[in-house]
C-alpha atoms as a PDB file:
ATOM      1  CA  UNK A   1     107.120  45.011 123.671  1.00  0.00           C
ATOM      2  CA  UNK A   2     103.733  43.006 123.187  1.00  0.00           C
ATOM      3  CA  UNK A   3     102.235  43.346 120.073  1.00  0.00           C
ATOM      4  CA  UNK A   4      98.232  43.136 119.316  1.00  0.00           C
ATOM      5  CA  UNK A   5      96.467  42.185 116.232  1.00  0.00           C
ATOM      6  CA  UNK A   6      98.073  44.030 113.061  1.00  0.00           C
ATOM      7  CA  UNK A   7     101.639  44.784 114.737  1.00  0.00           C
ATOM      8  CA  UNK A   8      99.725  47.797 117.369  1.00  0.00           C
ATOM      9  CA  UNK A   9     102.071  47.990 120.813  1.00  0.00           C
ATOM     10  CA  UNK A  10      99.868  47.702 123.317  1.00  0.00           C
ATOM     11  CA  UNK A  11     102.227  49.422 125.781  1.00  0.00           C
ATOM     12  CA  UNK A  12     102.496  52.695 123.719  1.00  0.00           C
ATOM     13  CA  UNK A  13      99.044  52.852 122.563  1.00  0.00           C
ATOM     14  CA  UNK A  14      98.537  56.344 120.216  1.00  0.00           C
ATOM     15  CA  UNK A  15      95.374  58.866 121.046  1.00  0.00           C
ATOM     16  CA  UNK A  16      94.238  57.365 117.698  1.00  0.00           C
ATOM     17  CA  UNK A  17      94.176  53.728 119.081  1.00  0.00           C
ATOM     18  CA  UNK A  18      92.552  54.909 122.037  1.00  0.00           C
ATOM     19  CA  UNK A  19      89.775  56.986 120.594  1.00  0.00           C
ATOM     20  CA  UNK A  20      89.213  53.797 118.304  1.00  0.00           C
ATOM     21  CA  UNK A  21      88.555  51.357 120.838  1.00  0.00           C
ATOM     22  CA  UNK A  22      86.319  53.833 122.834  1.00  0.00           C
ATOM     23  CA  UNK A  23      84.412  54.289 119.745  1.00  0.00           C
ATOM     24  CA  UNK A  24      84.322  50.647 119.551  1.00  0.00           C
ATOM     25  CA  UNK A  25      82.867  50.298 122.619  1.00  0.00           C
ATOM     26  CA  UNK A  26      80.223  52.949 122.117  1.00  0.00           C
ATOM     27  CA  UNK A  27      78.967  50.783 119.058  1.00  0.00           C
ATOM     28  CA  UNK A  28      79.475  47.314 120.670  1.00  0.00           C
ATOM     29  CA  UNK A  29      77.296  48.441 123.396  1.00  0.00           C
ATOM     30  CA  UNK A  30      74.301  49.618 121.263  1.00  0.00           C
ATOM     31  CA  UNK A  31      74.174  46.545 119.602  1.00  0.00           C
ATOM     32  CA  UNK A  32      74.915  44.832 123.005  1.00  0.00           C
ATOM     33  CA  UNK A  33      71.875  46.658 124.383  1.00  0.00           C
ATOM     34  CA  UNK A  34      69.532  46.710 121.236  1.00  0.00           C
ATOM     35  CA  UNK A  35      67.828  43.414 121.063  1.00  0.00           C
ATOM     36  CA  UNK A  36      66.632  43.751 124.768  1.00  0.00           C
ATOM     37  CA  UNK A  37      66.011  47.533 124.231  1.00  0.00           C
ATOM     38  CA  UNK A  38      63.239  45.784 121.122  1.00  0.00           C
ATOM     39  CA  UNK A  39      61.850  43.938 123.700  1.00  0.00           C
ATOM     40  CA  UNK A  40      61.611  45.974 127.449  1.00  0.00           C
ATOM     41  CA  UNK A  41      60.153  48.807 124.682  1.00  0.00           C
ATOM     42  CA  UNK A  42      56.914  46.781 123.805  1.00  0.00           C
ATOM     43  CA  UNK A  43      56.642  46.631 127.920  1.00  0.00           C
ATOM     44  CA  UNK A  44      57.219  50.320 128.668  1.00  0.00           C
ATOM     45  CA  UNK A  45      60.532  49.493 130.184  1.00  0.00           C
ATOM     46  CA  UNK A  46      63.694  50.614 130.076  1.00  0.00           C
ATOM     47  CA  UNK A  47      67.360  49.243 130.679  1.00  0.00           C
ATOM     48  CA  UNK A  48      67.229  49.946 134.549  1.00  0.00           C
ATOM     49  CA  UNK A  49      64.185  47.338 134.536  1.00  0.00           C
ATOM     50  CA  UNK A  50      66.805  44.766 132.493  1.00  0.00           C
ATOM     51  CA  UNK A  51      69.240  45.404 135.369  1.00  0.00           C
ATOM     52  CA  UNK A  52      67.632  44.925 137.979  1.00  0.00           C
ATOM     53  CA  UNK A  53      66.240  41.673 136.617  1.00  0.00           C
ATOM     54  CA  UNK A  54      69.443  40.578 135.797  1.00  0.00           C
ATOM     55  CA  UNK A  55      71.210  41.411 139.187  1.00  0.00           C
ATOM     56  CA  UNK A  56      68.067  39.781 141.151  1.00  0.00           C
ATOM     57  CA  UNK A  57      68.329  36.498 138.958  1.00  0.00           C
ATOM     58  CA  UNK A  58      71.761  36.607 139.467  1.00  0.00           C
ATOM     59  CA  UNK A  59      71.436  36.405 143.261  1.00  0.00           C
ATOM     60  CA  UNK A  60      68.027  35.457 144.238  1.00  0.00           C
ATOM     61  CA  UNK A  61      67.416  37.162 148.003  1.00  0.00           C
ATOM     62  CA  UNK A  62      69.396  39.911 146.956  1.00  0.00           C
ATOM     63  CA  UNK A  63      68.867  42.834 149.363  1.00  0.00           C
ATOM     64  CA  UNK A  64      67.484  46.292 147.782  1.00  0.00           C
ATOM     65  CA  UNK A  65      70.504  48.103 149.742  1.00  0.00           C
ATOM     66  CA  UNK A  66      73.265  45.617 147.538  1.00  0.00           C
ATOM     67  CA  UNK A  67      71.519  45.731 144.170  1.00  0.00           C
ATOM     68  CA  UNK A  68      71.511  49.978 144.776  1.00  0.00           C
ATOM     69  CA  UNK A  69      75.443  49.398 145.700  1.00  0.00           C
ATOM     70  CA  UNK A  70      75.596  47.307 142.246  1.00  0.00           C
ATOM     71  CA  UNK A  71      73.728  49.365 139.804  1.00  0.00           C
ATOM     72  CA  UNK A  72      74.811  52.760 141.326  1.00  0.00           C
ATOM     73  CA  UNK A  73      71.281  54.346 140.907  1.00  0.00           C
ATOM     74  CA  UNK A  74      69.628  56.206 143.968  1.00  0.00           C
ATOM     75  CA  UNK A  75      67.512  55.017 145.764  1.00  0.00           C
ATOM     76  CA  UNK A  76      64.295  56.983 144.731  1.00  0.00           C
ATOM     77  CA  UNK A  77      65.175  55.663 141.033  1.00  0.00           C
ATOM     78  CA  UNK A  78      65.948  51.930 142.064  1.00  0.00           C
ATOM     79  CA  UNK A  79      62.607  52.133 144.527  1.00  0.00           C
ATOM     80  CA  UNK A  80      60.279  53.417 140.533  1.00  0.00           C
ATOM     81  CA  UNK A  81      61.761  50.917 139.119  1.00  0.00           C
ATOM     82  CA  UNK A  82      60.937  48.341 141.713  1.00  0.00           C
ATOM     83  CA  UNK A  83      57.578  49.522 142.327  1.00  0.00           C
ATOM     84  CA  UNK A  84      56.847  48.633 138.604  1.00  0.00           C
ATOM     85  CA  UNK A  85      58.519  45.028 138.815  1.00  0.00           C
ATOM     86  CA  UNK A  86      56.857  44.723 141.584  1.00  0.00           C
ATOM     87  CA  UNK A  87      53.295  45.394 140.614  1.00  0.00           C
ATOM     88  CA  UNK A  88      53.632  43.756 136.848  1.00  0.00           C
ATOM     89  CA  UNK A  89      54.127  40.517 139.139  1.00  0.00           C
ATOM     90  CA  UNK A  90      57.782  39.957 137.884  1.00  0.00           C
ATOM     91  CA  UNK A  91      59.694  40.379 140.821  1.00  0.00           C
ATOM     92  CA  UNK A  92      58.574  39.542 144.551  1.00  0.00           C
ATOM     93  CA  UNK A  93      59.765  41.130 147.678  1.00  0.00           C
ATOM     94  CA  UNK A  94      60.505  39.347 151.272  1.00  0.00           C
ATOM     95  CA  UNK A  95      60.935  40.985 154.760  1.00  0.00           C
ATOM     96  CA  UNK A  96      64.353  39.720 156.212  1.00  0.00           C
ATOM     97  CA  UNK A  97      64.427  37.156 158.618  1.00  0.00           C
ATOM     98  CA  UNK A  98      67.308  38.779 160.687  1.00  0.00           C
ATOM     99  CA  UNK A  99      65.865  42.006 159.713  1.00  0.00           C
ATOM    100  CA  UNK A 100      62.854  42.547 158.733  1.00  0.00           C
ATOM    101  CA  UNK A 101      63.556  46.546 157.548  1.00  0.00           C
ATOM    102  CA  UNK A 102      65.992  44.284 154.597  1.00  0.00           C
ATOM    103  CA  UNK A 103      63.416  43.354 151.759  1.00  0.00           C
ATOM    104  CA  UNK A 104      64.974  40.193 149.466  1.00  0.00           C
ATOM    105  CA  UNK A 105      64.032  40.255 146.160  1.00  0.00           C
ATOM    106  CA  UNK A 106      63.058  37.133 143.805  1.00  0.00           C
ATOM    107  CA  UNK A 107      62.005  37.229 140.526  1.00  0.00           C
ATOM    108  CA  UNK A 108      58.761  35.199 140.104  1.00  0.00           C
ATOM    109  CA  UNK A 109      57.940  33.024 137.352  1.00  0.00           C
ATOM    110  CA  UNK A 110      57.265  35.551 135.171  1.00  0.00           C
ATOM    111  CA  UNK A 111      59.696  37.763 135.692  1.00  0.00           C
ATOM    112  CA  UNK A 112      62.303  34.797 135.176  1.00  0.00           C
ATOM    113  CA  UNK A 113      60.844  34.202 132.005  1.00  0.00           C
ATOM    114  CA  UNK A 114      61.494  37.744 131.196  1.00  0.00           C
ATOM    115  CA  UNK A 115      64.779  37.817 131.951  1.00  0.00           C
ATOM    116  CA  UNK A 116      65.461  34.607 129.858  1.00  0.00           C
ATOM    117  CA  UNK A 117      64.568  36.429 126.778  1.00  0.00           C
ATOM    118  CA  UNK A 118      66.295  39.733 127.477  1.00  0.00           C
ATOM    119  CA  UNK A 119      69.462  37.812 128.139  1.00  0.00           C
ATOM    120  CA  UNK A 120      68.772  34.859 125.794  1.00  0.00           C
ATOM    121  CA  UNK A 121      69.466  37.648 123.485  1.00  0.00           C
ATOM    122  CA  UNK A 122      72.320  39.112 124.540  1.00  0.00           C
ATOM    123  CA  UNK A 123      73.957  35.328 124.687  1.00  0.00           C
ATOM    124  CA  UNK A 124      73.171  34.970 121.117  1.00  0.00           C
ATOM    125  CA  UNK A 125      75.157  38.301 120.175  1.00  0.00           C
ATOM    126  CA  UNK A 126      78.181  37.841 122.595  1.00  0.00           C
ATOM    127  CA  UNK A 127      78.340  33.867 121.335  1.00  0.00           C
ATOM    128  CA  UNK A 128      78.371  34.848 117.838  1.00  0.00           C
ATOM    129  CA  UNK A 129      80.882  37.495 118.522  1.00  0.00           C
ATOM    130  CA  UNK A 130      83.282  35.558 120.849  1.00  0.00           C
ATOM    131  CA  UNK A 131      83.327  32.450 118.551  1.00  0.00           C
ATOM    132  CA  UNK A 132      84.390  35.181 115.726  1.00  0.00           C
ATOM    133  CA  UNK A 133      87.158  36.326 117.972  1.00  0.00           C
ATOM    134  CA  UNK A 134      88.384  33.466 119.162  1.00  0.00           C
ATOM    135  CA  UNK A 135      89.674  31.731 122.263  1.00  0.00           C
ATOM    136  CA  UNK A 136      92.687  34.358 122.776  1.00  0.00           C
ATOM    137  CA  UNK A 137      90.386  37.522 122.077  1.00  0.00           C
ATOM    138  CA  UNK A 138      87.974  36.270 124.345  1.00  0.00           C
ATOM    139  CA  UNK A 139      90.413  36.261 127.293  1.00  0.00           C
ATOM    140  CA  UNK A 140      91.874  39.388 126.534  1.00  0.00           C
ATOM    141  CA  UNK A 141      88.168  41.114 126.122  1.00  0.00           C
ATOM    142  CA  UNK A 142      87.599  40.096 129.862  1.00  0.00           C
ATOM    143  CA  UNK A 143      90.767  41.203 130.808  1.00  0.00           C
ATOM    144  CA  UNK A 144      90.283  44.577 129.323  1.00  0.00           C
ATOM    145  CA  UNK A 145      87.164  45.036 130.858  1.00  0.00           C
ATOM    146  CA  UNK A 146      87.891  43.412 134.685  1.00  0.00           C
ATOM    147  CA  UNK A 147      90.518  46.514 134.102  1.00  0.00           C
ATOM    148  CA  UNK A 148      88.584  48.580 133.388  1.00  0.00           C
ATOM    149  CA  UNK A 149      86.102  48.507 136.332  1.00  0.00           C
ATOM    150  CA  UNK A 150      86.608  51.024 139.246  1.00  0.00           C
ATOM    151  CA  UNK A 151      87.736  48.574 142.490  1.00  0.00           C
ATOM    152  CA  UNK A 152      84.232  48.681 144.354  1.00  0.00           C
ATOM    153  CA  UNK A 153      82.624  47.487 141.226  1.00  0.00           C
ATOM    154  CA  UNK A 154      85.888  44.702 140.588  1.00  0.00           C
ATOM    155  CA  UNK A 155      84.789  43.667 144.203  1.00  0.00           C
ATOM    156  CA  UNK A 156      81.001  43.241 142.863  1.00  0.00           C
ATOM    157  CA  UNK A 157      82.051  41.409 139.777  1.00  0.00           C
ATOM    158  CA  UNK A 158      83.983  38.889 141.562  1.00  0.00           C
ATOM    159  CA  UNK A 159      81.744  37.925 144.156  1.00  0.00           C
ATOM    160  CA  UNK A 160      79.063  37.533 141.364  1.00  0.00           C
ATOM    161  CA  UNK A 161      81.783  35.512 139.155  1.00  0.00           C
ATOM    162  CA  UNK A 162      82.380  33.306 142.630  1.00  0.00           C
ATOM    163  CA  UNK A 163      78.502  32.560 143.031  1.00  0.00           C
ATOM    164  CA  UNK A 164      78.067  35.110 145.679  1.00  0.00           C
ATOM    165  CA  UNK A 165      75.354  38.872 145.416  1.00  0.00           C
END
Protein backbone atom coordinates (compact mmCIF):
# COMPACT_ATOMS: atom_id res chain seq x y z
CA UNK A 1 0.00 0.00 0.00
CA UNK A 2 1.48 3.53 -1.05
CA UNK A 3 2.02 5.75 1.57
CA UNK A 4 1.84 9.82 1.32
CA UNK A 5 3.51 12.38 3.36
CA UNK A 6 3.19 11.52 7.25
CA UNK A 7 2.47 7.60 6.79
CA UNK A 8 -1.54 8.55 5.16
CA UNK A 9 -2.55 5.39 2.63
CA UNK A 10 -3.52 6.90 -0.20
CA UNK A 11 -5.59 3.87 -1.26
CA UNK A 12 -7.84 3.91 1.89
CA UNK A 13 -8.14 7.53 2.26
CA UNK A 14 -10.61 8.37 5.59
CA UNK A 15 -13.74 11.03 5.13
CA UNK A 16 -11.36 13.09 7.33
CA UNK A 17 -8.50 13.05 4.69
CA UNK A 18 -10.89 13.77 2.14
CA UNK A 19 -12.74 16.68 3.63
CA UNK A 20 -9.09 18.03 4.36
CA UNK A 21 -7.83 18.18 1.02
CA UNK A 22 -11.18 19.65 -0.31
CA UNK A 23 -10.82 22.25 2.23
CA UNK A 24 -7.40 22.64 1.00
CA UNK A 25 -8.39 23.28 -2.20
CA UNK A 26 -11.08 25.77 -1.30
CA UNK A 27 -8.21 27.92 0.36
CA UNK A 28 -5.50 27.26 -2.30
CA UNK A 29 -7.85 28.58 -4.79
CA UNK A 30 -8.66 31.93 -3.06
CA UNK A 31 -5.26 32.70 -2.76
CA UNK A 32 -4.76 31.23 -6.32
CA UNK A 33 -7.42 33.68 -7.51
CA UNK A 34 -6.73 36.74 -5.15
CA UNK A 35 -3.91 38.66 -6.61
CA UNK A 36 -5.71 38.83 -10.08
CA UNK A 37 -9.11 39.31 -8.29
CA UNK A 38 -6.85 42.90 -6.74
CA UNK A 39 -6.27 43.70 -10.06
CA UNK A 40 -9.51 42.83 -12.71
CA UNK A 41 -11.38 44.75 -9.45
CA UNK A 42 -9.72 48.24 -10.12
CA UNK A 43 -11.08 47.45 -13.94
CA UNK A 44 -14.65 46.45 -13.09
CA UNK A 45 -13.89 42.92 -14.06
CA UNK A 46 -14.38 39.82 -12.87
CA UNK A 47 -12.74 36.23 -13.15
CA UNK A 48 -14.77 35.31 -16.40
CA UNK A 49 -12.85 38.43 -18.02
CA UNK A 50 -9.34 36.61 -16.61
CA UNK A 51 -10.55 33.48 -18.43
CA UNK A 52 -11.28 34.39 -21.31
CA UNK A 53 -8.02 36.31 -21.61
CA UNK A 54 -6.21 33.51 -20.61
CA UNK A 55 -7.89 30.88 -22.97
CA UNK A 56 -7.58 33.51 -26.03
CA UNK A 57 -3.74 34.05 -25.24
CA UNK A 58 -3.47 30.61 -24.93
CA UNK A 59 -4.67 29.96 -28.49
CA UNK A 60 -4.69 33.06 -30.46
CA UNK A 61 -7.68 32.56 -33.33
CA UNK A 62 -9.53 30.73 -30.92
CA UNK A 63 -13.16 30.42 -32.09
CA UNK A 64 -16.01 31.92 -29.64
CA UNK A 65 -17.89 28.38 -30.08
CA UNK A 66 -14.38 26.46 -28.45
CA UNK A 67 -13.58 29.00 -25.75
CA UNK A 68 -17.71 28.55 -24.68
CA UNK A 69 -16.87 24.57 -24.90
CA UNK A 70 -13.70 25.45 -22.55
CA UNK A 71 -15.04 27.74 -19.97
CA UNK A 72 -18.53 26.07 -19.81
CA UNK A 73 -20.41 29.47 -19.59
CA UNK A 74 -23.47 30.15 -21.99
CA UNK A 75 -23.35 31.81 -24.50
CA UNK A 76 -25.31 35.04 -23.51
CA UNK A 77 -22.65 35.23 -20.50
CA UNK A 78 -19.45 34.48 -22.68
CA UNK A 79 -21.04 37.05 -25.53
CA UNK A 80 -21.19 40.23 -21.94
CA UNK A 81 -18.15 39.34 -21.30
CA UNK A 82 -16.82 39.65 -24.79
CA UNK A 83 -18.66 42.65 -25.61
CA UNK A 84 -16.65 44.37 -22.75
CA UNK A 85 -13.13 42.95 -23.96
CA UNK A 86 -14.09 43.87 -26.92
CA UNK A 87 -14.94 47.50 -26.55
CA UNK A 88 -12.05 48.26 -23.71
CA UNK A 89 -9.79 47.42 -26.90
CA UNK A 90 -8.24 44.26 -25.21
CA UNK A 91 -9.36 41.63 -27.28
CA UNK A 92 -10.08 41.81 -31.20
CA UNK A 93 -12.45 39.75 -33.15
CA UNK A 94 -11.95 38.23 -36.91
CA UNK A 95 -14.62 36.81 -39.34
CA UNK A 96 -13.42 33.23 -40.40
CA UNK A 97 -11.89 32.72 -43.52
CA UNK A 98 -13.65 29.30 -44.15
CA UNK A 99 -16.51 30.71 -42.36
CA UNK A 100 -17.15 33.83 -41.91
CA UNK A 101 -20.31 33.18 -39.17
CA UNK A 102 -16.80 31.75 -36.86
CA UNK A 103 -15.35 35.02 -35.21
CA UNK A 104 -11.38 34.33 -34.01
CA UNK A 105 -10.43 36.08 -31.21
CA UNK A 106 -6.87 37.85 -30.49
CA UNK A 107 -5.98 39.70 -27.72
CA UNK A 108 -4.48 43.07 -28.80
CA UNK A 109 -1.64 44.72 -27.33
CA UNK A 110 -3.31 45.76 -24.55
CA UNK A 111 -5.14 43.13 -23.66
CA UNK A 112 -1.81 40.95 -23.77
CA UNK A 113 -0.38 43.21 -21.45
CA UNK A 114 -3.25 42.55 -19.24
CA UNK A 115 -3.06 39.18 -19.19
CA UNK A 116 0.74 39.29 -18.38
CA UNK A 117 0.00 40.81 -15.11
CA UNK A 118 -3.01 38.74 -14.11
CA UNK A 119 -0.97 35.65 -14.76
CA UNK A 120 2.47 37.12 -13.92
CA UNK A 121 0.82 36.85 -10.64
CA UNK A 122 -0.44 33.73 -10.42
CA UNK A 123 3.26 32.38 -11.65
CA UNK A 124 4.72 34.08 -8.74
CA UNK A 125 2.30 32.17 -6.20
CA UNK A 126 2.35 28.67 -7.91
CA UNK A 127 6.49 29.12 -8.25
CA UNK A 128 6.82 29.92 -4.73
CA UNK A 129 4.54 27.14 -3.80
CA UNK A 130 5.89 24.36 -6.12
CA UNK A 131 9.57 25.12 -5.22
CA UNK A 132 8.22 24.64 -1.42
CA UNK A 133 6.82 21.31 -2.42
CA UNK A 134 9.23 20.02 -4.31
CA UNK A 135 9.95 18.10 -7.49
CA UNK A 136 7.83 14.88 -6.31
CA UNK A 137 4.79 17.06 -4.97
CA UNK A 138 4.76 18.89 -8.00
CA UNK A 139 4.12 15.78 -10.14
CA UNK A 140 1.74 14.35 -7.96
CA UNK A 141 -0.30 17.91 -7.72
CA UNK A 142 -0.77 17.57 -11.59
CA UNK A 143 -1.62 14.19 -11.35
CA UNK A 144 -4.29 14.81 -8.83
CA UNK A 145 -5.75 17.39 -10.70
CA UNK A 146 -5.48 15.82 -14.61
CA UNK A 147 -7.72 13.22 -12.35
CA UNK A 148 -9.68 15.12 -11.33
CA UNK A 149 -11.04 16.76 -14.54
CA UNK A 150 -14.31 15.35 -16.10
CA UNK A 151 -13.01 13.60 -19.71
CA UNK A 152 -14.33 16.49 -22.09
CA UNK A 153 -12.38 18.93 -20.07
CA UNK A 154 -9.07 16.14 -19.86
CA UNK A 155 -9.56 16.34 -23.74
CA UNK A 156 -9.30 20.37 -23.50
CA UNK A 157 -6.36 20.28 -21.20
CA UNK A 158 -4.35 18.13 -23.35
CA UNK A 159 -4.74 19.69 -26.53
CA UNK A 160 -3.82 23.02 -24.73
CA UNK A 161 -0.74 21.10 -22.94
CA UNK A 162 0.16 19.79 -26.78
CA UNK A 163 0.09 23.47 -28.24
CA UNK A 164 -3.26 23.04 -29.75
CA UNK A 165 -7.08 25.46 -28.66
Amino acid sequence: MAEGPGGESLLFLTDEQLRKGIEAMFFAYRGFTADPDRILETMEYGRAHHRALHFIHRSPGTTVSNLLSILGVTKQSLNRVLRTLIDDGLVRSEKGRQDARERHLFLTQKGDALERQLSDAQRARMRAAYRSAGPAAVSGFRQVLEAMMDPELRAHYNRLKEGGS
